[in-house]
C-alpha atoms as a PDB file:
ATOM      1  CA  UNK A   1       0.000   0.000   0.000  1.00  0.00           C
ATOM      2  CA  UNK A   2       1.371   3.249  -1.212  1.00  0.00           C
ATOM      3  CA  UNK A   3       1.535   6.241   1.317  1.00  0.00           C
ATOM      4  CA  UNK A   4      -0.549   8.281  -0.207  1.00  0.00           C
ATOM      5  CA  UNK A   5      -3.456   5.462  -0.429  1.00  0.00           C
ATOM      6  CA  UNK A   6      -2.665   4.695   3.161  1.00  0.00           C
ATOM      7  CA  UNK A   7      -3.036   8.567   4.000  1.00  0.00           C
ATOM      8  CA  UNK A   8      -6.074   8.819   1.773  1.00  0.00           C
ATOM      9  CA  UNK A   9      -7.876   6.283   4.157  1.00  0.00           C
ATOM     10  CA  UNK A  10      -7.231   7.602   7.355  1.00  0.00           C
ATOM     11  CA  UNK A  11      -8.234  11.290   5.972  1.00  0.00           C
ATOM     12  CA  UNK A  12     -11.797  10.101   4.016  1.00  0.00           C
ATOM     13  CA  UNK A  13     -12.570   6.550   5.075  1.00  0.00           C
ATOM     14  CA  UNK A  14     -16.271   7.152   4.018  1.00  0.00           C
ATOM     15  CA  UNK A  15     -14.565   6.417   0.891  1.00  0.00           C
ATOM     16  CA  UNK A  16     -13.547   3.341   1.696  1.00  0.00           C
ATOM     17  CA  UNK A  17     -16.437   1.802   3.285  1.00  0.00           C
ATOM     18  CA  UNK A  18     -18.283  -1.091   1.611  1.00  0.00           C
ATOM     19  CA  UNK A  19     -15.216  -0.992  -0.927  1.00  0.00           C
ATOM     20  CA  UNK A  20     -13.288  -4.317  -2.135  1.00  0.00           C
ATOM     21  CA  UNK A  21      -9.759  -4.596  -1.445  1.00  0.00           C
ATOM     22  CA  UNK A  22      -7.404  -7.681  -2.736  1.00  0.00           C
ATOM     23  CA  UNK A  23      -4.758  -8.929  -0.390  1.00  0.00           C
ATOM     24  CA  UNK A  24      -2.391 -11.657  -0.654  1.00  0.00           C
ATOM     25  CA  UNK A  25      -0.657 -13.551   2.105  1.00  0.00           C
ATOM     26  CA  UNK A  26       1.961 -16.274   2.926  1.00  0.00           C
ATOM     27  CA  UNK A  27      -0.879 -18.489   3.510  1.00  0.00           C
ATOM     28  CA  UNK A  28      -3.720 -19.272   5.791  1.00  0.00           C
ATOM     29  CA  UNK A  29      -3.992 -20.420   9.722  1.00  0.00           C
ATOM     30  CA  UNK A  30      -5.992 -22.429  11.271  1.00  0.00           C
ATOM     31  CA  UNK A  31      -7.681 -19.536  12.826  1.00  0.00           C
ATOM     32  CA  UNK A  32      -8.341 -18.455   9.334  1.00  0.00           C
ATOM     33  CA  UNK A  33      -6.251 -15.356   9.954  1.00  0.00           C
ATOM     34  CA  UNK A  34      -3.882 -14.562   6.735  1.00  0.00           C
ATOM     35  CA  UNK A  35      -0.046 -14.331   7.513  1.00  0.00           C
ATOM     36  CA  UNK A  36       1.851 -11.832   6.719  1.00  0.00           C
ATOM     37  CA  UNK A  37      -1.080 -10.033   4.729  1.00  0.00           C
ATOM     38  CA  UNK A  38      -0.194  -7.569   2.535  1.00  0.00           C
ATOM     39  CA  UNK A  39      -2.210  -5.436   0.131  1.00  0.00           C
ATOM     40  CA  UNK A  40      -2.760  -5.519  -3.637  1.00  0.00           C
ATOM     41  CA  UNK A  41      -5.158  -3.432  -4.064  1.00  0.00           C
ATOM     42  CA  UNK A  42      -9.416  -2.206  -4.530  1.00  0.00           C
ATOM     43  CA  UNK A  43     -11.245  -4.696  -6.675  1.00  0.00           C
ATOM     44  CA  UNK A  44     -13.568  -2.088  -8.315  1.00  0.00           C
ATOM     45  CA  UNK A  45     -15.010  -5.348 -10.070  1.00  0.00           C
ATOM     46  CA  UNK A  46     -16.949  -7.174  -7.221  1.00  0.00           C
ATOM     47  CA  UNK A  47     -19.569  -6.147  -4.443  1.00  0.00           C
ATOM     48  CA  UNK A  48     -18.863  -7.255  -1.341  1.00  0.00           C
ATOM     49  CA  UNK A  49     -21.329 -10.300  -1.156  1.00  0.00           C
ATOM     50  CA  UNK A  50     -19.320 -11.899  -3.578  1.00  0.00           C
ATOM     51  CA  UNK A  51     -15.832 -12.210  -1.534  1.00  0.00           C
ATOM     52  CA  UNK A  52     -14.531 -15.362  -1.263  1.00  0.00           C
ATOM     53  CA  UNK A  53     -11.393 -16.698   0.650  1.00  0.00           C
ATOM     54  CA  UNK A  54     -10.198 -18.810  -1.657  1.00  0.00           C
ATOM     55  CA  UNK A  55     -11.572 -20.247  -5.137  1.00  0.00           C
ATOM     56  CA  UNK A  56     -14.246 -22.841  -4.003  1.00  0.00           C
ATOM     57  CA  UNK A  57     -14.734 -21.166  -0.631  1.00  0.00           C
ATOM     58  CA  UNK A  58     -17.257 -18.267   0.587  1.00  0.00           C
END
């Protein structure tokens, strides 16, 4: 995440709200938590009923 995003959503997080982001992560624990998360990025593409945390999983 780029400063200027990460200042962006502390300033206006109304923006942000009910918005899609992409991470990516070393891999998943048993408590479902990611490690090591890290951000890719807003997925303008997808509403956030349809988030999934892996392909086959909802």
């Amino acid at each position: 995440m780029s400063d200027s995003i990460r200042a962006d959503m502390s300033l206006h997080p109304e923006k942000y709200i009910n918005k899609v982001i992409t991470i990516k992560g070393m891999e998943r624990l048993k408590s479902r938590a990611v490690r090591h998360p890290q951000y890719v990025g807003i997925n303008h593409n997808k509403q956030p009923e349809e988030c999934i945390w892996y392909q086959g999983e909802q």
